[in-house]
Protein backbone atom coordinates (compact mmCIF):
# COMPACT_ATOMS: atom_id res chain seq x y z
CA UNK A 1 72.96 244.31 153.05
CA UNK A 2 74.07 242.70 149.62
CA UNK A 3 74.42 239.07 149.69
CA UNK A 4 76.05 236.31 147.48
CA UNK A 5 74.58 232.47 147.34
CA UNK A 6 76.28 229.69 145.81
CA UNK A 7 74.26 227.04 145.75
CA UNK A 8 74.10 224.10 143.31
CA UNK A 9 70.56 222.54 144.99
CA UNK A 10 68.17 224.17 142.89
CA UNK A 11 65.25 224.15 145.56
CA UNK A 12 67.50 225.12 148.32
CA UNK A 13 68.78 227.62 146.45
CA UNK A 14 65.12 229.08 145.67
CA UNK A 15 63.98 228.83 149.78
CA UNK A 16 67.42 230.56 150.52
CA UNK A 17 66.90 233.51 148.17
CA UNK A 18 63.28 233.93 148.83
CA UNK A 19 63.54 233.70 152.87
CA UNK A 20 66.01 235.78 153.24
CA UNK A 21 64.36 238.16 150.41
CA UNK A 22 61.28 238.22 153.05
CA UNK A 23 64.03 239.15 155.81
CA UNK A 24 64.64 241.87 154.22
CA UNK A 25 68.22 241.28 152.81
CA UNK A 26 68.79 241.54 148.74
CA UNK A 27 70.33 238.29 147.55
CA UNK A 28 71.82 236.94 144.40
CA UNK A 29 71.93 233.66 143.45
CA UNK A 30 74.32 231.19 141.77
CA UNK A 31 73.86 227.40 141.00
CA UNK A 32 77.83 226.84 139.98
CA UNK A 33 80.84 228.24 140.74
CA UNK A 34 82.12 229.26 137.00
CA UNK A 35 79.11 231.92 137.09
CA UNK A 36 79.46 232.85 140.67
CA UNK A 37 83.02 233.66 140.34
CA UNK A 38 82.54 236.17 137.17
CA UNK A 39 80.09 237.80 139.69
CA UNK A 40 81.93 237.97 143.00
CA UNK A 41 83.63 241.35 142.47
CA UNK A 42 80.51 242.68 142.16
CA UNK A 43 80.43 244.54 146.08
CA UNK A 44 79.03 242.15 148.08
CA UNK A 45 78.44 242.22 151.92
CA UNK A 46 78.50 238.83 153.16
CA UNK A 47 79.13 235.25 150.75
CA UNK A 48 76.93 231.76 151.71
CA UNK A 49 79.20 229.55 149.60
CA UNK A 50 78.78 225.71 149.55
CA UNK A 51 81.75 223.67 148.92
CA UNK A 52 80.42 220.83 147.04
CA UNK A 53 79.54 222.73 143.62
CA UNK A 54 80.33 222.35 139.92
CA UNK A 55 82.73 223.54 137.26
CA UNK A 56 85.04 225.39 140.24
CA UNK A 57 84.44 224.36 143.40
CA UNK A 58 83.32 226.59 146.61
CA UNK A 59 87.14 226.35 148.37
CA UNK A 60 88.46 227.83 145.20
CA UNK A 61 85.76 230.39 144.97
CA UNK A 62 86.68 231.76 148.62
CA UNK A 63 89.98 231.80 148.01
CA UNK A 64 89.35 234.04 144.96
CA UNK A 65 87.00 236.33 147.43
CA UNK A 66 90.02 237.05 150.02
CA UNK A 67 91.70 238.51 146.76
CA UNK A 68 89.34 241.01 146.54
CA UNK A 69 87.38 241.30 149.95
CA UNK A 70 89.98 240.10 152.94
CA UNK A 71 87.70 241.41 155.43
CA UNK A 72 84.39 240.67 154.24
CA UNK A 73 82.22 237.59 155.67
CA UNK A 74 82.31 234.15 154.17
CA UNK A 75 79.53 231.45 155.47
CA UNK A 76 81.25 228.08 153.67
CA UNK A 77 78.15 225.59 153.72
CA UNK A 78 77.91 221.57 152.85
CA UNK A 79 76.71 217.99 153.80
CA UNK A 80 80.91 217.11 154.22
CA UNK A 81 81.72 215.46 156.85
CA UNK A 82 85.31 215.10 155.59
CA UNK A 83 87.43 217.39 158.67
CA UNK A 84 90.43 217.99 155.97
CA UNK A 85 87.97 220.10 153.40
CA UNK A 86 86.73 222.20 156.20
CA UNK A 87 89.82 222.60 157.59
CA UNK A 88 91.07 223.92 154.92
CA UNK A 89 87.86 226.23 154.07
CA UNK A 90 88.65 227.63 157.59
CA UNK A 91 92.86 228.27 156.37
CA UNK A 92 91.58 229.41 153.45
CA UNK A 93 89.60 232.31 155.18
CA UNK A 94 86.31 231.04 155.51
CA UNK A 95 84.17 233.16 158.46
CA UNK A 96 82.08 230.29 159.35
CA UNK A 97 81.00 226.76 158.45
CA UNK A 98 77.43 225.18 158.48
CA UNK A 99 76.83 221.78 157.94
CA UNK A 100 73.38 220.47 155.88
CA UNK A 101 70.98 219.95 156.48
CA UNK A 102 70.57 223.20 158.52
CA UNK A 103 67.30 225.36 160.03
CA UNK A 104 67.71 228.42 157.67
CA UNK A 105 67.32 230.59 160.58
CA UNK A 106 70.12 229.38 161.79
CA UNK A 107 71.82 230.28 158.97
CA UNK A 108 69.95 234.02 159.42
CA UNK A 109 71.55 234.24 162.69
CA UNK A 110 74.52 233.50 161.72
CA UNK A 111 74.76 236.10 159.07
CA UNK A 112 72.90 238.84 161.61
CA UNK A 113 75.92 237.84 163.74
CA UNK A 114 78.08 239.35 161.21
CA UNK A 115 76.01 242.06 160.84
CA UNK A 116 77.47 244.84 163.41
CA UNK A 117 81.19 243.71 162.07
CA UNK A 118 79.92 244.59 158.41
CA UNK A 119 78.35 247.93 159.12
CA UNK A 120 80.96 249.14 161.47
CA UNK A 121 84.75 248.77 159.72
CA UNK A 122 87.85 248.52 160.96
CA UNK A 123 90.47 250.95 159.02
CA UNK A 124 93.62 251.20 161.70
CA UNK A 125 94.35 250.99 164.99
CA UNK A 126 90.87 252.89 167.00
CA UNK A 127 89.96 254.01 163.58
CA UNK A 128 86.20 252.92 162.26
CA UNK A 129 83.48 253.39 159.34
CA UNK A 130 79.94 252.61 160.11
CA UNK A 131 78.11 252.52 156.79
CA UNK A 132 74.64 252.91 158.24
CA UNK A 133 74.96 256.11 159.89
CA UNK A 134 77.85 256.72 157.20
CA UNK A 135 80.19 258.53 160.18
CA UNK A 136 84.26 257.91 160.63
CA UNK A 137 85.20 257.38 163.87
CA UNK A 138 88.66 257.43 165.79
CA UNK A 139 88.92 256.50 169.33
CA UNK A 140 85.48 257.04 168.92
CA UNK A 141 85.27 260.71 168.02
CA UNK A 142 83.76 261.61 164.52
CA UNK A 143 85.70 262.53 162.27
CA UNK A 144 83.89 265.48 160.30
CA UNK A 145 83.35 264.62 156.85
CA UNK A 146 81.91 266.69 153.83
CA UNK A 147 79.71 264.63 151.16
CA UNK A 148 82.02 264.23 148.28
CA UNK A 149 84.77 263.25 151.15
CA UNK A 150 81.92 260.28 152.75
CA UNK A 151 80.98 259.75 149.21
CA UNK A 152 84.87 258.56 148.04
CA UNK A 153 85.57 256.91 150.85
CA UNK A 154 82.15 254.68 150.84
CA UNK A 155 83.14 253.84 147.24
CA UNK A 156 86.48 252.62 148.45
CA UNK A 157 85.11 250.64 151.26
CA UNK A 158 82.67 249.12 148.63
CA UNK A 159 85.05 247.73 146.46
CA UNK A 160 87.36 247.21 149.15
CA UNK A 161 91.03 245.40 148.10
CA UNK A 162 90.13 246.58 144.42
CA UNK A 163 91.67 249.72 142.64
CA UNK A 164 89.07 252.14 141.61
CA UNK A 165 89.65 253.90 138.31
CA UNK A 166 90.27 257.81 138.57
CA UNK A 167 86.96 258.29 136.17
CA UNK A 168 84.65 256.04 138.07
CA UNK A 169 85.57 258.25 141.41
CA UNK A 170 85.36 261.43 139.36
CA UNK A 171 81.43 260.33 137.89
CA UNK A 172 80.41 258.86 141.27
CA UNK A 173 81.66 262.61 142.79
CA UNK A 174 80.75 264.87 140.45
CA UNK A 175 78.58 263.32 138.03
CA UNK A 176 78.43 264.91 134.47
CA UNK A 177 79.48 268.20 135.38
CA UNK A 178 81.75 269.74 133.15
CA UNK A 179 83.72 270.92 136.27
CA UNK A 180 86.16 268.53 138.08
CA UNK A 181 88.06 269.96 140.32
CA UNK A 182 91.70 268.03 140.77
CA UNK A 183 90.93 264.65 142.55
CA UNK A 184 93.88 265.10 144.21
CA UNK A 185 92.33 267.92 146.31
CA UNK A 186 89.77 265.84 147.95
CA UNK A 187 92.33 263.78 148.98
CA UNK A 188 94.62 265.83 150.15
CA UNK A 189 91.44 266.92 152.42
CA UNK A 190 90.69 263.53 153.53
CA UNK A 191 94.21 262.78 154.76
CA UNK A 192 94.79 265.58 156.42
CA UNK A 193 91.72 264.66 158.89
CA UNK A 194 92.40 261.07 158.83
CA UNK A 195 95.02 260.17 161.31
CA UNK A 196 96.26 257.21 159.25
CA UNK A 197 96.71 256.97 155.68
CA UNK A 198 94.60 254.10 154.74
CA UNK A 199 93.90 255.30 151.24
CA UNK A 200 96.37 254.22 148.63
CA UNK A 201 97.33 255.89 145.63
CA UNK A 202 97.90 253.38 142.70
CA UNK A 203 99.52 255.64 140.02
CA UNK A 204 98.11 255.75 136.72
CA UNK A 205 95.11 253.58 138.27
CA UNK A 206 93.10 254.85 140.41
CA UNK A 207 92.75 254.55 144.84
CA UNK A 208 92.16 251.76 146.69
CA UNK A 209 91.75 250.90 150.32
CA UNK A 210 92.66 247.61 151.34
């Protein structure tokens, strides 16, 4: 599971990172928001953002994250006690809110609550990805998938609300091989044992799933 931290307390930042680094989770971290939000597209599970931070502040910085990731988990964290600002964190999109100072197992449980939601993905009505045992599901049935089909669709569902180019699907596919058969095959495949199309075709772009 591949975390973002936004944190502009230097030590907390470091005890963040390195206990949840000992947990077991990979973590990047960020001390302001104008660096953070260059990074934020770059396929993250779950965002710890606190709202108090410099150059763009951590409301803005969510806001920018349901752009890309509408689904994906956002802990908003801060010392506010000002009910408007996490109000509107929580209209903004925010997942959850924890006020400083906190136990930072507390915040560890919080983002193991979101854990099952993040490995198993809703697509459609009954229709679900779980990453770990990389399966699709509908109305709880598998869906039989061959590698290059699971390996497109995890890319989608890893950069999730974002259009990925025709070339970057064709390399993570097929590598280097001289040989590409016509992308449009695969997909063809794919919706034909998918019950809903959730995979969009943006032309002259590339697919996305949103």
């Amino acid at each position: 599971m591949k975390l973002m931290l936004v944190e502009d307390e230097y030590l907390l930042n470091k005890t963040i990172r390195s206990y949840l680094s000992s947990r077991g989770f990979k973590i990047d971290g960020f001390l302001d928001g104008l660096e953070a939000i260059d990074a934020v597209g770059s396929g993250y599970d779950l965002f710890i953002v606190d709202i108090d931070i410099p150059e763009i502040n951590g409301i803005a910085i969510l806001e920018h994250i349901r752009t890309l990731y509408p689904h994906t988990p956002v802990i908003m964290i801060s010392a506010t006690i000002d009910m408007a600002m996490v109000t509107k964190a929580y209209t903004s999109g925010c997942s959850d809110y924890l006020k400083k100072p906190f136990d930072i197992k507390e915040l560890e449980l919080k983002i193991k609550a979101f854990t099952h939601s993040v490995d198993k993905i809703a697509l459609g009505d009954e229709i679900f990805y779980e990453k770990e045992a990389q399966q699709l599901l509908y109305k709880e049935e598998q869906i039989p998938l061959t590698s290059q089909e699971n390996t497109f669709l995890l890319l989608l569902l890893d950069n999730r609300g974002r259009v990925v180019p025709n070339e970057k699907i064709e390399m993570t596919i097929w590598g280097i091989d001289n040989y590409k058969p016509p992308l449009r095959q695969l997909i063809n495949r794919l919706r034909k044992k998918i019950p809903v199309d959730i995979v969009e075709n943006r032309i002259g772009e590339g697919y996305i799933i949103v």
